[in-house]
C-alpha atoms as a PDB file:
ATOM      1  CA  UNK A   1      76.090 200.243 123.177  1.00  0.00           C
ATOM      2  CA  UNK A   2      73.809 197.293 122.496  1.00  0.00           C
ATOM      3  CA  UNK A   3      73.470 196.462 118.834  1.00  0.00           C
ATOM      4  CA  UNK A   4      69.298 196.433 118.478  1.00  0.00           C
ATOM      5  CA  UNK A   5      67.948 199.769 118.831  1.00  0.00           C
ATOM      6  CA  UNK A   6      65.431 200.392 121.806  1.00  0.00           C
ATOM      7  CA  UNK A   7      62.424 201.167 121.118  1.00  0.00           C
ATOM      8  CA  UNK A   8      60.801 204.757 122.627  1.00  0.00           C
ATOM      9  CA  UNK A   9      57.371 204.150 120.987  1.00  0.00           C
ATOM     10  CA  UNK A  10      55.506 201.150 121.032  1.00  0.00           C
ATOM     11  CA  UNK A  11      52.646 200.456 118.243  1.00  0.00           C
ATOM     12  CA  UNK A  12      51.371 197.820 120.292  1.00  0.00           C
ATOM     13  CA  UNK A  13      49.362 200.161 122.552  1.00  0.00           C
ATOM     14  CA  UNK A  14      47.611 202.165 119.905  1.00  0.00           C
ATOM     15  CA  UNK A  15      44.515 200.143 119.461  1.00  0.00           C
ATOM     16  CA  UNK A  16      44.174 200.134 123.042  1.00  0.00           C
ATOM     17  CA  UNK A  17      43.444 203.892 123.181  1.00  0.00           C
ATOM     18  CA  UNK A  18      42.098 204.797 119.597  1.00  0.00           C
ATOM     19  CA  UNK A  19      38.723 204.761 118.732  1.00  0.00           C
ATOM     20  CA  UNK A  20      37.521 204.082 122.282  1.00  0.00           C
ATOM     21  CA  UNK A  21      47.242 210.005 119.747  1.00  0.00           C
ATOM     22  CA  UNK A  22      56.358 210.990 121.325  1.00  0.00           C
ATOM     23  CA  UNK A  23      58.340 213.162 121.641  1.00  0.00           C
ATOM     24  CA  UNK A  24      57.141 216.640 121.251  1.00  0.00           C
ATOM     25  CA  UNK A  25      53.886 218.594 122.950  1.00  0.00           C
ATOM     26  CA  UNK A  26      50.745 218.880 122.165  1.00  0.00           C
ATOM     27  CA  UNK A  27      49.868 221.371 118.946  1.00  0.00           C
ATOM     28  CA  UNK A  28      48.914 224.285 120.879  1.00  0.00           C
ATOM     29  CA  UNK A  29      52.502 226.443 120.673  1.00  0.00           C
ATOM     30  CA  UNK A  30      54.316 222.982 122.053  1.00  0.00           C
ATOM     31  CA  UNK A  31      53.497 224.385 125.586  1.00  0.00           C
ATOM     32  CA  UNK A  32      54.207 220.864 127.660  1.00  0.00           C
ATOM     33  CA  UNK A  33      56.150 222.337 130.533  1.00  0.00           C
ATOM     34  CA  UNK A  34      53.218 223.905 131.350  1.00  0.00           C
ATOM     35  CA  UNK A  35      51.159 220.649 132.112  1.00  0.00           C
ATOM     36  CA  UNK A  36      49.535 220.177 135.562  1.00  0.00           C
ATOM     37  CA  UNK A  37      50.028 216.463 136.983  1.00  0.00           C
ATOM     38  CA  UNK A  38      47.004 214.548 137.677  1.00  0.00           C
ATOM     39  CA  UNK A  39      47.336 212.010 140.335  1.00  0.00           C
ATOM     40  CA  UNK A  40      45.071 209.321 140.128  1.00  0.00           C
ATOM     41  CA  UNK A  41      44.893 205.710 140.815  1.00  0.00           C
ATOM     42  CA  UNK A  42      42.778 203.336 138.435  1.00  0.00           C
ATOM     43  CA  UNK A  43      41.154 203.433 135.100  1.00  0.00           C
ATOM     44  CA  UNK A  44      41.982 207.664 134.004  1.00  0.00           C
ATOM     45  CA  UNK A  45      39.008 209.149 131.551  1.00  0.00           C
ATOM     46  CA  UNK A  46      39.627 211.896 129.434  1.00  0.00           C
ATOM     47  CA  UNK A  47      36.312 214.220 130.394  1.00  0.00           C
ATOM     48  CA  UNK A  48      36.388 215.975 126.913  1.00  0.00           C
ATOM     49  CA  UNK A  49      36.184 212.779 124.855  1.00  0.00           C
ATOM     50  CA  UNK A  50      35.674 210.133 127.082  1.00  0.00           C
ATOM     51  CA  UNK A  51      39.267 208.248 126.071  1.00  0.00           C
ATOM     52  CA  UNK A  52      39.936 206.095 128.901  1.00  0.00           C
ATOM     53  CA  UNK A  53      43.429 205.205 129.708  1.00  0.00           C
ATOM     54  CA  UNK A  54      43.992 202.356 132.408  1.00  0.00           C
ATOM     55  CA  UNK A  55      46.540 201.938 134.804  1.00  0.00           C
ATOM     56  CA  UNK A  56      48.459 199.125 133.558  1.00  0.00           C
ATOM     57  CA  UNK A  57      47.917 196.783 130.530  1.00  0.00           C
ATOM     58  CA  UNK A  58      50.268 193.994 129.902  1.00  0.00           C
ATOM     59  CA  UNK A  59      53.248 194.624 129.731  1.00  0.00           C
ATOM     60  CA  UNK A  60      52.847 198.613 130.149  1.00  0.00           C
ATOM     61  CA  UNK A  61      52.213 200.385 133.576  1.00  0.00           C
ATOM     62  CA  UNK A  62      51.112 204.153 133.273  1.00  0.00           C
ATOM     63  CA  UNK A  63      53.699 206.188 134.737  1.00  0.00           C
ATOM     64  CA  UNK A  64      52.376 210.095 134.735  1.00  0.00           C
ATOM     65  CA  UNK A  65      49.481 211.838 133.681  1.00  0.00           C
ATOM     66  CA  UNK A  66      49.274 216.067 132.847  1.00  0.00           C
ATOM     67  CA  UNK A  67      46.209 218.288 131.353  1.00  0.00           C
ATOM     68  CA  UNK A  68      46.902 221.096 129.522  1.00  0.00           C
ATOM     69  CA  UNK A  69      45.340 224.332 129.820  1.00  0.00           C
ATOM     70  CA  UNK A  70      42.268 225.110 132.209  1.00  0.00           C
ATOM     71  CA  UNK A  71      40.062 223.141 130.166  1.00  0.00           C
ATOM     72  CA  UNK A  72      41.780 219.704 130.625  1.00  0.00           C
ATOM     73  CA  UNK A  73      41.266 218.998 127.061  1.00  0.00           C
ATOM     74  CA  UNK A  74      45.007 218.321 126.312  1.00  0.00           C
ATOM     75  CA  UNK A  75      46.785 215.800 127.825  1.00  0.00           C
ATOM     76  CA  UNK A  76      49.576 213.734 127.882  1.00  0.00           C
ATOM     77  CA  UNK A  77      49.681 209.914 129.436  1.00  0.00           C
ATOM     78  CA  UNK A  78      52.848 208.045 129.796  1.00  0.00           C
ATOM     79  CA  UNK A  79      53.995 204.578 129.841  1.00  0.00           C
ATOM     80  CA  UNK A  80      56.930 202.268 130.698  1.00  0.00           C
ATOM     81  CA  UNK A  81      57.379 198.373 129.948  1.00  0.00           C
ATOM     82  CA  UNK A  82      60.811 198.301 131.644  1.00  0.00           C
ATOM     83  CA  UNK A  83      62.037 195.090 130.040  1.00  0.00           C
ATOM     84  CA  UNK A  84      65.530 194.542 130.568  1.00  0.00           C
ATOM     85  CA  UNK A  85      66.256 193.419 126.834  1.00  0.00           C
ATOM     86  CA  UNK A  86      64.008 196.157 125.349  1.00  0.00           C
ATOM     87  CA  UNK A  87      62.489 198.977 127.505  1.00  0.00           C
ATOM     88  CA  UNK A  88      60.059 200.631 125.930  1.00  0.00           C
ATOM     89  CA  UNK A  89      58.615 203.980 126.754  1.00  0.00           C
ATOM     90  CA  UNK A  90      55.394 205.567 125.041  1.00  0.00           C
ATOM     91  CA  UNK A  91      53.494 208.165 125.892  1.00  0.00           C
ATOM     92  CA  UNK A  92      50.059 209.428 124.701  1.00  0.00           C
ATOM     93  CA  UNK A  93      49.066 212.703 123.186  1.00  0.00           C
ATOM     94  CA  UNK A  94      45.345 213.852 123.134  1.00  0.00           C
ATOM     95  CA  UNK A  95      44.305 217.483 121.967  1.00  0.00           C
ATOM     96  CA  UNK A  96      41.135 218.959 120.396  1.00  0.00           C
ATOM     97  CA  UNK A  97      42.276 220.491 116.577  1.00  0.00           C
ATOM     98  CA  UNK A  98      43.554 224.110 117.015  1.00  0.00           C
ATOM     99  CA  UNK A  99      42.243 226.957 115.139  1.00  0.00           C
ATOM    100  CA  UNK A 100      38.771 228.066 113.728  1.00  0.00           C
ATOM    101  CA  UNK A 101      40.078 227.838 109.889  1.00  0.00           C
ATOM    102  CA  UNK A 102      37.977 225.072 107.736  1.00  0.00           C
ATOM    103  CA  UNK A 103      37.573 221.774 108.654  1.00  0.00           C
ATOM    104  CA  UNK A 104      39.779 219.802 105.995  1.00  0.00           C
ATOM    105  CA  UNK A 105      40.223 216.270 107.517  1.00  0.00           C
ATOM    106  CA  UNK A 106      43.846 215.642 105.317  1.00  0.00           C
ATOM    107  CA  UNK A 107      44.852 218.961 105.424  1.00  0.00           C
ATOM    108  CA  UNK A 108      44.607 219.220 109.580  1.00  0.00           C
ATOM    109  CA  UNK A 109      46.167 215.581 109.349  1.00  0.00           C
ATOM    110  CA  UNK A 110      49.152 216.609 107.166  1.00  0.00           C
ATOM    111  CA  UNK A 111      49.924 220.270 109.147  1.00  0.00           C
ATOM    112  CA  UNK A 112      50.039 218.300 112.597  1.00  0.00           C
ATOM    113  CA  UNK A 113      52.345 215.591 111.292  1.00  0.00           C
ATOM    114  CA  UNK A 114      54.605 218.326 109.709  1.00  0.00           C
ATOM    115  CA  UNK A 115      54.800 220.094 112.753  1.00  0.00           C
ATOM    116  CA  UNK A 116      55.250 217.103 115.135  1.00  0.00           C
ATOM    117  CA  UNK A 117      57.747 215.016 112.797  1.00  0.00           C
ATOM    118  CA  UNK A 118      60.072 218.583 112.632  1.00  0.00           C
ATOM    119  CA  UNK A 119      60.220 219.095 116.582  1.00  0.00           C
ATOM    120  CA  UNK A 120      61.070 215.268 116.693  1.00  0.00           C
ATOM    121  CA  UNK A 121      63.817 215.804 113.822  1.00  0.00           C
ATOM    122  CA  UNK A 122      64.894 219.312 114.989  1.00  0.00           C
ATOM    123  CA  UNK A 123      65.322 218.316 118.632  1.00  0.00           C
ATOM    124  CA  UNK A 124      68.612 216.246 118.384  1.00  0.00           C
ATOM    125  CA  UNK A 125      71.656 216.652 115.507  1.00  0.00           C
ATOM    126  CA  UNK A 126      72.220 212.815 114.674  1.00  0.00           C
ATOM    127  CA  UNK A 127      68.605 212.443 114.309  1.00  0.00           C
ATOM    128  CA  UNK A 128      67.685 210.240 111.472  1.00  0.00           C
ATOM    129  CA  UNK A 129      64.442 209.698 109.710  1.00  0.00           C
ATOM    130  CA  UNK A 130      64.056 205.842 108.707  1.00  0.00           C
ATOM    131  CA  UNK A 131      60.858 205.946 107.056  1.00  0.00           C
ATOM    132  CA  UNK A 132      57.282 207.550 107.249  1.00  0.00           C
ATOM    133  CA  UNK A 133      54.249 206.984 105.076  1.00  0.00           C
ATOM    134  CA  UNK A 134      50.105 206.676 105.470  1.00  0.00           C
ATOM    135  CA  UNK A 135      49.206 204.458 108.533  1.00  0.00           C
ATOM    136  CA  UNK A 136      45.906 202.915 108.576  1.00  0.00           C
ATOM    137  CA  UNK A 137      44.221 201.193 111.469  1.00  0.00           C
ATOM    138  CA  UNK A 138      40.684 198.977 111.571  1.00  0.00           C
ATOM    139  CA  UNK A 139      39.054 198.143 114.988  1.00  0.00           C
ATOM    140  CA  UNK A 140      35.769 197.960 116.170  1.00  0.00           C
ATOM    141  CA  UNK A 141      34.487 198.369 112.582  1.00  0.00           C
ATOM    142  CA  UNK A 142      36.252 201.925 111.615  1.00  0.00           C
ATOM    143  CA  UNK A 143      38.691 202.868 110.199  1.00  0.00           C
ATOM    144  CA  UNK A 144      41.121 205.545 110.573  1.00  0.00           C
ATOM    145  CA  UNK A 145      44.104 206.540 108.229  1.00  0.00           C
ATOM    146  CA  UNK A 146      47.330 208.390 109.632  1.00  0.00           C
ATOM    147  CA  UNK A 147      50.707 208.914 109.081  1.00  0.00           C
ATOM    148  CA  UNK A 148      53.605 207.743 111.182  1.00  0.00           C
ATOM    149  CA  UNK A 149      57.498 208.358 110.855  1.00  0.00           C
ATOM    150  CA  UNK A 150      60.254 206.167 112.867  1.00  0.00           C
ATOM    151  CA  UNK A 151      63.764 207.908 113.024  1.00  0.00           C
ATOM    152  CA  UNK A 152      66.557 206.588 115.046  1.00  0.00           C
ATOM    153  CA  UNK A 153      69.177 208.516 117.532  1.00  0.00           C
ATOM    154  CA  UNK A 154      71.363 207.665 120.220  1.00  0.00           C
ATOM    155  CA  UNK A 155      70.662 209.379 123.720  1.00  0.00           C
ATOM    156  CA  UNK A 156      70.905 208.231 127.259  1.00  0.00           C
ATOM    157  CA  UNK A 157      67.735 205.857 127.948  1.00  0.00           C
ATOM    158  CA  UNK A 158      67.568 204.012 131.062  1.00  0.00           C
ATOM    159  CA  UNK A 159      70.906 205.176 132.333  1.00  0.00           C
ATOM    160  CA  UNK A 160      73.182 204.184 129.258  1.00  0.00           C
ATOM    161  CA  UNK A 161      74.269 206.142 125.622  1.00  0.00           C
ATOM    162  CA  UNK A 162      72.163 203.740 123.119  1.00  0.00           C
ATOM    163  CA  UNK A 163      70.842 203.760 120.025  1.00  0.00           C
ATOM    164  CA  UNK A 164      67.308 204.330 119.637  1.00  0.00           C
ATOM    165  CA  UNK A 165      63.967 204.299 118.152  1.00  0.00           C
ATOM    166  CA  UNK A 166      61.196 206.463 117.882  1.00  0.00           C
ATOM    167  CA  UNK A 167      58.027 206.164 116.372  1.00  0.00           C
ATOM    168  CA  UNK A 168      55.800 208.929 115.731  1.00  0.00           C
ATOM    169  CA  UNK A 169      52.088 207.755 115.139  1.00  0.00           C
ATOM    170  CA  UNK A 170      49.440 210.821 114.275  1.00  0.00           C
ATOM    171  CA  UNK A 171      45.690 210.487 113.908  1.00  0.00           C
ATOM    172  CA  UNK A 172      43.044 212.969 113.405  1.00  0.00           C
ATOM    173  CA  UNK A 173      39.419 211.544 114.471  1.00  0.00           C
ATOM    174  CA  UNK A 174      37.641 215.067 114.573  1.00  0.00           C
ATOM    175  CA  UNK A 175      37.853 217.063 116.701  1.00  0.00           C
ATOM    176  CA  UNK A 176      40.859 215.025 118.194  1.00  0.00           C
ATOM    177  CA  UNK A 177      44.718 214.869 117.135  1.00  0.00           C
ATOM    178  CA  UNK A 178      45.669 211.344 118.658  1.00  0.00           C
ATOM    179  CA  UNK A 179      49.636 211.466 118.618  1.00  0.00           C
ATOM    180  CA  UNK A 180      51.977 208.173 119.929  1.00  0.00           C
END
């Protein structure tokens, strides 16, 4: 088992798709077995909010797309860099807010990041949370604070038991939960 983690996340990507969302489903009752493959070749646009998510970007090649429910407006996009010293995989989670409760920007923030960070931490025993805290990122003039959480396991990735790490990255920009 190498000695440097590998990295299942990668922070990198996230201004690419913000502003234009690891390892759980989206917030809707974690239903992501249920997601219907889109196959499509080029630049993919999200027809609820208009994200756009290309094909490749250096060094990451899209690798699968699925919507969510007969509207579409869930969806998952992954990602590979398959670097030989550090693969990385990340994959992209878009859904509209669920529920018709009161709009309370921190509180929808804090109840997704619960619920994603405990299917993260709840789907493997040696599971370890490294850190987590506010996240804040600036581009094209806004500004959006989130919270992120990086834990480290050791699972089979790209054919070998290693040790690994995750980043979660969560983002509400109303009426969208962005989750890396």
């Amino acid at each position: 088992m190498p000695g440097k983690p590998h990295t299942i996340c990668a922070l990198l990507a996230l201004p690419l798709f913000l502003l234009a969302g690891c390892l759980s489903g989206p917030g809707r009752a974690y239903e992501y077995e249920t997601g219907r493959e889109i196959m499509t070749e080029g630049l993919y646009v999200h027809r609820s909010s208009g994200v756009q998510f290309p094909e490749t970007f250096i060094p990451f090649e899209r690798v699968g797309i699925l919507e969510y429910y007969e509207t579409g407006d869930s969806v998952s996009v992954g990602y590979n860099f398959n670097s030989f010293r550090e693969p990385t995989m990340l994959t992209v989670w878009l859904y509209p807010r669920a529920g018709d409760g009161p709009l309370n920007p921190e509180a929808v923030l804090a109840e997704q990041y619960e619920q994603s960070l405990l299917a993260i931490l709840r789907s493997r025993l040696d599971c370890e949370l490294l850190s987590e805290g506010s996240f804040t990122l600036r581009q094209n003039g806004r500004t959006v604070v989130g919270k992120r959480a990086i834990v480290r396991f050791e699972e089979e990735f790209v054919g070998q038991q290693q040790l690994c790490t995750s980043c979660l990255y969560l983002f509400y920009d109303s009426p969208w939960i962005i989750k890396y």
